[in-house]
C-alpha atoms as a PDB file:
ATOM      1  CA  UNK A   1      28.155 -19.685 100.348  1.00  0.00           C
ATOM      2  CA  UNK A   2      26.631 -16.589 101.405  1.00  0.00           C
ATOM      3  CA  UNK A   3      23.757 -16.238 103.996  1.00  0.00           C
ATOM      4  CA  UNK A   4      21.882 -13.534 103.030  1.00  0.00           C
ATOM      5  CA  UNK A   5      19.853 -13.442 106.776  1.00  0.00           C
ATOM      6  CA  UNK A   6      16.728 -12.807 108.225  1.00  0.00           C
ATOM      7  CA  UNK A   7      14.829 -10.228 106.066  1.00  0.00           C
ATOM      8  CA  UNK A   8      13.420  -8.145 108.510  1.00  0.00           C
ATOM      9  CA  UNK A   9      12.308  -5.123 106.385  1.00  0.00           C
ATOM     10  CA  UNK A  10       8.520  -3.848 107.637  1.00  0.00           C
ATOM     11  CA  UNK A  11       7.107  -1.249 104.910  1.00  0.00           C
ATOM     12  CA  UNK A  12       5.667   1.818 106.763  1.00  0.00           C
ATOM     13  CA  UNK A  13       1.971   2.434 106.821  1.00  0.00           C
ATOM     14  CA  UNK A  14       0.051   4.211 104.151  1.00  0.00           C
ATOM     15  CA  UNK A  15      -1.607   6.323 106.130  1.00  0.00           C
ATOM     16  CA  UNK A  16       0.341   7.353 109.283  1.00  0.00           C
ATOM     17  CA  UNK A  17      -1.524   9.963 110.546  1.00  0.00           C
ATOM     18  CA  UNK A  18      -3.602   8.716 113.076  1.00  0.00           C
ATOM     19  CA  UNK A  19      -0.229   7.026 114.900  1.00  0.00           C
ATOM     20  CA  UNK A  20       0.633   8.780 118.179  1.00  0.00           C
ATOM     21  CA  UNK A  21       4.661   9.190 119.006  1.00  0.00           C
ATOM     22  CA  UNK A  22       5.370   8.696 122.318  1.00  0.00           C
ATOM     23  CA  UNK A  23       8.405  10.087 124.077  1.00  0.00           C
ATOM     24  CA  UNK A  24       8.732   9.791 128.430  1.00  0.00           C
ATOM     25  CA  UNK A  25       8.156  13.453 129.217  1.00  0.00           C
ATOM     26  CA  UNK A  26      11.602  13.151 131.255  1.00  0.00           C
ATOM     27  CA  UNK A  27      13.862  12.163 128.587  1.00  0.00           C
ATOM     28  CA  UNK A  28      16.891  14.214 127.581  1.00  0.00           C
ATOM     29  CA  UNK A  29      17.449  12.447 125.068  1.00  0.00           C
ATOM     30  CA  UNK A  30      14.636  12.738 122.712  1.00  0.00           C
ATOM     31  CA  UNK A  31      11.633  15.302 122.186  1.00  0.00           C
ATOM     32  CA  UNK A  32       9.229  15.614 119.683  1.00  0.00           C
ATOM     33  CA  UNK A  33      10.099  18.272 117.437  1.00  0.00           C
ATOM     34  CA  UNK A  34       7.329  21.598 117.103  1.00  0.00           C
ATOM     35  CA  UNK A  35       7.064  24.138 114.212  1.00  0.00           C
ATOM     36  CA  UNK A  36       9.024  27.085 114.007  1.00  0.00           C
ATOM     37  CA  UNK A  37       7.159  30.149 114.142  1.00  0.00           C
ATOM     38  CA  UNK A  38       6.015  31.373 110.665  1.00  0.00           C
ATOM     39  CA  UNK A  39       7.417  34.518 109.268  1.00  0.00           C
ATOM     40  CA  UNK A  40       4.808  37.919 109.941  1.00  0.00           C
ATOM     41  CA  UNK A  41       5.629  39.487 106.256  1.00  0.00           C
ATOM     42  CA  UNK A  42       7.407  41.866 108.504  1.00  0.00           C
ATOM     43  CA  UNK A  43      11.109  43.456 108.186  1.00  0.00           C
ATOM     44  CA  UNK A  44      13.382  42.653 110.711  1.00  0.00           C
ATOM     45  CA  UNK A  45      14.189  46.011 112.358  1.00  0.00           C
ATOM     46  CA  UNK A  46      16.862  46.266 115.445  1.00  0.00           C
ATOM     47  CA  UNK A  47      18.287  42.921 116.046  1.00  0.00           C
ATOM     48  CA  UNK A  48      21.259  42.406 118.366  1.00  0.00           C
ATOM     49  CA  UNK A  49      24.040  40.816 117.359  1.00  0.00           C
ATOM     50  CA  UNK A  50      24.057  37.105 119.021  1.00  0.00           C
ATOM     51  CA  UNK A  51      27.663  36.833 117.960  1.00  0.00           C
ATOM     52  CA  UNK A  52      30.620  38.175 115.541  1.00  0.00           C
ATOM     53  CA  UNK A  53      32.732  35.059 115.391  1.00  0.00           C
ATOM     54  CA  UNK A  54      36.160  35.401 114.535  1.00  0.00           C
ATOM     55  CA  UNK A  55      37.917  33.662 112.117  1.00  0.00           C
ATOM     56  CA  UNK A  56      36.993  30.326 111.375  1.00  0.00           C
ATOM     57  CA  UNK A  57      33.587  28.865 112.421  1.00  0.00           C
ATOM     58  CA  UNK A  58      32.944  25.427 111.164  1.00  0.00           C
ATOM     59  CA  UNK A  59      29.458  23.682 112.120  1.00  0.00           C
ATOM     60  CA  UNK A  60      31.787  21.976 114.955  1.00  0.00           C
ATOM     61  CA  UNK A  61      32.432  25.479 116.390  1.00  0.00           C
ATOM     62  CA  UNK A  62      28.399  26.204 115.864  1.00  0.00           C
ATOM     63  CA  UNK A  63      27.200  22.495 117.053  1.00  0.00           C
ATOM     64  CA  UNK A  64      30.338  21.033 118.761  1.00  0.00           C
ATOM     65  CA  UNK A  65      29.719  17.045 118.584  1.00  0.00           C
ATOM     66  CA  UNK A  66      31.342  14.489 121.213  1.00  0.00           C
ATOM     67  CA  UNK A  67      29.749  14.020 124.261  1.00  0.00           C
ATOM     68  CA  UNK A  68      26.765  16.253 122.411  1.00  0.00           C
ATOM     69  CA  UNK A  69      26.024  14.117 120.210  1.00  0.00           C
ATOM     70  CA  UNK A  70      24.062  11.927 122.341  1.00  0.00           C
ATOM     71  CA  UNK A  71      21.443  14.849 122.761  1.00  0.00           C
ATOM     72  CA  UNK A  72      20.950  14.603 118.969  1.00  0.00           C
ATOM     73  CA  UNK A  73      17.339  13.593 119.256  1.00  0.00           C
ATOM     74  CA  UNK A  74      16.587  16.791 121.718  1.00  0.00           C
ATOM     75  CA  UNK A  75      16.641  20.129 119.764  1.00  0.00           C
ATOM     76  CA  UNK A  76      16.557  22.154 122.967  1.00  0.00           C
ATOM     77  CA  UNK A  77      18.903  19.863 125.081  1.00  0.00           C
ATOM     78  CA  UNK A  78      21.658  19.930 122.247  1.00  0.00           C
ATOM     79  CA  UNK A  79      21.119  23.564 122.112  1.00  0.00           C
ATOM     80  CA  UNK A  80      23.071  24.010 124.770  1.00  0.00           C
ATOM     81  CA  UNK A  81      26.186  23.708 122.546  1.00  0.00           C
ATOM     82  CA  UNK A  82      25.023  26.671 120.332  1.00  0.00           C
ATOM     83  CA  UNK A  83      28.327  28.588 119.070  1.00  0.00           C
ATOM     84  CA  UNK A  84      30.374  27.676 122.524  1.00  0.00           C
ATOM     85  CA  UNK A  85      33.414  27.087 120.253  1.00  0.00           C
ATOM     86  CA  UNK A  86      32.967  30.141 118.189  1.00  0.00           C
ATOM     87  CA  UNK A  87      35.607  32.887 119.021  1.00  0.00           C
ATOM     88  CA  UNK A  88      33.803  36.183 119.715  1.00  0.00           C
ATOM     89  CA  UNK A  89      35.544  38.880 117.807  1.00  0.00           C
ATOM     90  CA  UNK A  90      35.148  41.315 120.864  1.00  0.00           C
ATOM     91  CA  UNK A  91      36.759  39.925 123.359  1.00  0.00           C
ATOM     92  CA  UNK A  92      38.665  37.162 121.395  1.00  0.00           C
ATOM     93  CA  UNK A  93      37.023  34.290 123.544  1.00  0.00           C
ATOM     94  CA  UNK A  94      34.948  31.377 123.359  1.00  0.00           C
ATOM     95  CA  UNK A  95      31.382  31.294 124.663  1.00  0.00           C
ATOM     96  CA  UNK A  96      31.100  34.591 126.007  1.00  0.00           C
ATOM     97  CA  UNK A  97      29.452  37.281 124.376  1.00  0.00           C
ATOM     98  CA  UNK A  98      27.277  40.271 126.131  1.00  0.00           C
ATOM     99  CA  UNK A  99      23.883  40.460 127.090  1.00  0.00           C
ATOM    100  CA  UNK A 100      22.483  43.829 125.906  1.00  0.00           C
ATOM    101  CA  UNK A 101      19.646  43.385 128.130  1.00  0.00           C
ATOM    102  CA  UNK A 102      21.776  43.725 130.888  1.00  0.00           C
ATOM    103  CA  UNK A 103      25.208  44.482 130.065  1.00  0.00           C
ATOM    104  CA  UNK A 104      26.750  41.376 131.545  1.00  0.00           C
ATOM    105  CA  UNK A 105      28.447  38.793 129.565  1.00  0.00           C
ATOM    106  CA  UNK A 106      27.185  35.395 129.516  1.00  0.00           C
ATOM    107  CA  UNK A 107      27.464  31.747 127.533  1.00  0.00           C
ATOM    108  CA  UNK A 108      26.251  32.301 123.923  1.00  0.00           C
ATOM    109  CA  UNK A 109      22.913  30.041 124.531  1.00  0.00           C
ATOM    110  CA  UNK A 110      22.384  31.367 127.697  1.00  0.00           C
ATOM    111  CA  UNK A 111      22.080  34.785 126.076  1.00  0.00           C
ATOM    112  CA  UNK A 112      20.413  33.583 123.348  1.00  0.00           C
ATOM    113  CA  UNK A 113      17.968  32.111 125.378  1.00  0.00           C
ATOM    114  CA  UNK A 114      17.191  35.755 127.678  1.00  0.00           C
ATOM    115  CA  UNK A 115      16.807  37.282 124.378  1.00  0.00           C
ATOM    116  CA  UNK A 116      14.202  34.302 123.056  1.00  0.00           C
ATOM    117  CA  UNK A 117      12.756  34.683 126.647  1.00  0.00           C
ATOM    118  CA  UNK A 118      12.213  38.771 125.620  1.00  0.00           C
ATOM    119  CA  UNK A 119      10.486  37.583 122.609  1.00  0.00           C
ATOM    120  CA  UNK A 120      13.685  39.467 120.917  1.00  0.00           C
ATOM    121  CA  UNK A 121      15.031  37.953 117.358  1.00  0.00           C
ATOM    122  CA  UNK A 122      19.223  37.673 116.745  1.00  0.00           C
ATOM    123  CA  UNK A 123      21.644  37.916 114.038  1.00  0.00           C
ATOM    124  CA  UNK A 124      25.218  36.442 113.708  1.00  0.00           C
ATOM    125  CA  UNK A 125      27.896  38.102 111.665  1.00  0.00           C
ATOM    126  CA  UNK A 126      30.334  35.588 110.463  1.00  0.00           C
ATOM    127  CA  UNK A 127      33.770  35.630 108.815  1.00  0.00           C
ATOM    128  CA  UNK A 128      34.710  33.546 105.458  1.00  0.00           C
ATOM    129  CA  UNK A 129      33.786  30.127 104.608  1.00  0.00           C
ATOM    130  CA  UNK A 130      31.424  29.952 107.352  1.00  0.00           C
ATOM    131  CA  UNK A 131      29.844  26.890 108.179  1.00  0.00           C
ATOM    132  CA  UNK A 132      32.662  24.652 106.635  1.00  0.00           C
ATOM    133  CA  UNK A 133      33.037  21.186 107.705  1.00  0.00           C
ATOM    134  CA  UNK A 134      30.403  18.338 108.249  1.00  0.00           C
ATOM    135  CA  UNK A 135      26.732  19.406 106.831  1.00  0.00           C
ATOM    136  CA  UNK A 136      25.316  18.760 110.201  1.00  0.00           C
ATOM    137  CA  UNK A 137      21.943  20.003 110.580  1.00  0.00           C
ATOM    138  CA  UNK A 138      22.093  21.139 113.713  1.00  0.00           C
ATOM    139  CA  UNK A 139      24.248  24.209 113.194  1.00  0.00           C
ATOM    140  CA  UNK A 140      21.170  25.108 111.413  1.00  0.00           C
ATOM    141  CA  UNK A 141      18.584  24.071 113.971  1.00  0.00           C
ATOM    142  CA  UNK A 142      19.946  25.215 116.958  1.00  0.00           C
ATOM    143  CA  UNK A 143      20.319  28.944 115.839  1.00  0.00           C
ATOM    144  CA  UNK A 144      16.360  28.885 114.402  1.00  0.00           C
ATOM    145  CA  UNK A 145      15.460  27.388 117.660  1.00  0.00           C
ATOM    146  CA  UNK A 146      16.860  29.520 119.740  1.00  0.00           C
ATOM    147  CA  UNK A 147      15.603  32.871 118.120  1.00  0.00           C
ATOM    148  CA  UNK A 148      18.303  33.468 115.163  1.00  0.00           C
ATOM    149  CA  UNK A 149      16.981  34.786 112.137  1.00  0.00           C
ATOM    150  CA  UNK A 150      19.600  35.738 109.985  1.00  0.00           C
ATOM    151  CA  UNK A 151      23.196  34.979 109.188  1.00  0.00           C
ATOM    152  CA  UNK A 152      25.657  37.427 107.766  1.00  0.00           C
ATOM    153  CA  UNK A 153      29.337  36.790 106.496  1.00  0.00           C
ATOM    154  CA  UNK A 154      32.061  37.458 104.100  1.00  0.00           C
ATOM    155  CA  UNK A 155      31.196  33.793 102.065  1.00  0.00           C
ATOM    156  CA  UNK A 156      29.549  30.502 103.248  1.00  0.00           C
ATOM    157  CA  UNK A 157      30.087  27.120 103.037  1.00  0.00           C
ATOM    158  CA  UNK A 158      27.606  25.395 100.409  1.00  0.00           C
ATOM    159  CA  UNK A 159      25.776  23.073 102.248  1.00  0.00           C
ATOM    160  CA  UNK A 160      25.421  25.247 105.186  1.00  0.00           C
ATOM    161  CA  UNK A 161      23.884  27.653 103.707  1.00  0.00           C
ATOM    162  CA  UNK A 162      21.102  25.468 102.317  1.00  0.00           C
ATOM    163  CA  UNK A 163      20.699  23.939 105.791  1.00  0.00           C
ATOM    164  CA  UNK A 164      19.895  27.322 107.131  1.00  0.00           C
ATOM    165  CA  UNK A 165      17.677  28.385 104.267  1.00  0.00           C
ATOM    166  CA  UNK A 166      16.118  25.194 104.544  1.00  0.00           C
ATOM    167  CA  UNK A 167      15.221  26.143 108.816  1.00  0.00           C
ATOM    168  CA  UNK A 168      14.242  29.273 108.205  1.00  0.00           C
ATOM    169  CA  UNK A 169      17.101  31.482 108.671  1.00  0.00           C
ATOM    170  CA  UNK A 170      18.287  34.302 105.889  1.00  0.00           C
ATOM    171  CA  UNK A 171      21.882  33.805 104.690  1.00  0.00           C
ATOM    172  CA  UNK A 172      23.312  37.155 103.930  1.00  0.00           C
ATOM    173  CA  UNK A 173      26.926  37.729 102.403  1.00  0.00           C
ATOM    174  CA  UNK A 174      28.410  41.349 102.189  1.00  0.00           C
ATOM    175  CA  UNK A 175      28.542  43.345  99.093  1.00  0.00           C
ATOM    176  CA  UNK A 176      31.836  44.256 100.063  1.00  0.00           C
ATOM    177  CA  UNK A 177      34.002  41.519 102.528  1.00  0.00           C
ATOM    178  CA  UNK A 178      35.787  44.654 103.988  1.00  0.00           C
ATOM    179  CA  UNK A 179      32.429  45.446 105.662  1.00  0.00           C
ATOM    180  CA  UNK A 180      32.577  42.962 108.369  1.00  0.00           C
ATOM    181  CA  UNK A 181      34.884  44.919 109.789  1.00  0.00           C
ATOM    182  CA  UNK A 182      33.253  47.972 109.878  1.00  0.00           C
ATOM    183  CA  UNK A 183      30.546  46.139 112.247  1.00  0.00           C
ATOM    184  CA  UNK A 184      30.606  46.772 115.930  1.00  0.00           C
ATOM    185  CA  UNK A 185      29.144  43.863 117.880  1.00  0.00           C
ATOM    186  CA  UNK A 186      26.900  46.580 120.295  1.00  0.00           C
ATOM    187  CA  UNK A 187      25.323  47.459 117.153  1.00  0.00           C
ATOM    188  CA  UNK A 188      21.783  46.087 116.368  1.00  0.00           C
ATOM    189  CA  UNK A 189      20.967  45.305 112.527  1.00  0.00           C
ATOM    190  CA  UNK A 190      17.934  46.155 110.407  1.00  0.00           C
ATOM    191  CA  UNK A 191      17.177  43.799 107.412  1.00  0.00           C
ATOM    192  CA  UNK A 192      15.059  45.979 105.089  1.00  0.00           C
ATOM    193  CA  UNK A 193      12.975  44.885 101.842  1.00  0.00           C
ATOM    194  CA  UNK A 194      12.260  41.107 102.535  1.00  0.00           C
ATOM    195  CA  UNK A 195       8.848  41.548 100.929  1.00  0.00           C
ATOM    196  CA  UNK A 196      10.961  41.772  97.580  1.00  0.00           C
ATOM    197  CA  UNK A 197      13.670  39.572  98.646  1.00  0.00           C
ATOM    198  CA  UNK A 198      14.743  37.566  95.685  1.00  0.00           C
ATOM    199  CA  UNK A 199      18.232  35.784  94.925  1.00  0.00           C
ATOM    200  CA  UNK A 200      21.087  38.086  93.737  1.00  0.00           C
ATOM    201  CA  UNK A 201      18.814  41.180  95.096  1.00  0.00           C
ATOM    202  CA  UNK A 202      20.681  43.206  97.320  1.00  0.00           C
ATOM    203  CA  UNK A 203      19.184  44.489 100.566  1.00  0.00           C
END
């Protein structure tokens, strides 16, 4: 016959709030997550461009998973993987991009991070169907983490853009595909009008 087991299903709480998470301050595994900062009502005016990725960029080229995945529970720990297999259009490689605070060229979190460090918000300009592939969160997190605040491409992937709406980050798609190639990646990018920002308003 069949053995249906041990039920060992514990309802939560009603009332969690007074229970305290704890997480060994050394792990690099897990950390308890923080909010993201709150928008200021402000435009964004003069953001570098993180990244114009070339071709495809699925979330596995945004969030790369293997060996990764084990940091899954430690936003700034997996952040580490932020776009390293994302082809930069400028130089045609992976995980290097420049640093226009110093001219050098760096990993794409490392730079990422300088900028974050500078207090200094970052766009990424992306090519079509971006974001294809799994709906993992993460290609979603790590950018708002790490100081991104918007995303602009020829077309998105569905779920991926929901997953960045839903962290915070603006998904933009050109008026015109040709543009994206018009953009130089030593350019910085104004996003004008977000006080009025509504769906299927241009900006």
């Amino acid at each position: 016959g069949f053995d249906p087991g041990e039920d060992t299903y514990q309802a939560p709480v009603e009332d969690g709030s007074d229970i305290e998470i704890k997480i060994a301050e050394d792990s690099d595994r897990l950390q308890l997550l923080t909010p993201f900062d709150a928008w200021d009502g402000k435009d964004y005016e003069n953001l570098p461009i993180l990244i114009k990725a070339k071709g495809k960029c699925t979330t596995d080229h945004i969030s790369m998973a293997g060996p990764w995945l084990k940091y899954r529970g430690h936003l700034d720990n997996i952040s580490n993987n932020m776009f390293i297999g994302a082809i930069n259009a400028e130089n045609d490689k992976a995980n290097t991009v420049k640093n226009r605070l110093n001219g050098e060229y760096g990993g794409v979190p490392d730079v990422a991070r300088a900028y974050k460090a500078e207090g200094i918000s970052w766009v990424v300009i992306g090519d079509e169907n971006y974001g294809e592939g799994s709906s993992r969160e993460h290609a979603a997190l790590e950018p708002r983490h790490l100081g991104g605040r918007a995303v602009i491409v020829k077309s998105f992937a569905r779920i991926h853009e929901t997953n960045l709406k839903k962290q915070g980050i603006i998904p933009l798609t050109f008026d015109n595909p040709a543009d994206y190639d018009k953009i130089d990646t030593g350019a910085s990018v104004s996003i004008l009008g977000l006080d009025s920002f509504a769906p299927g308003k241009p900006l």
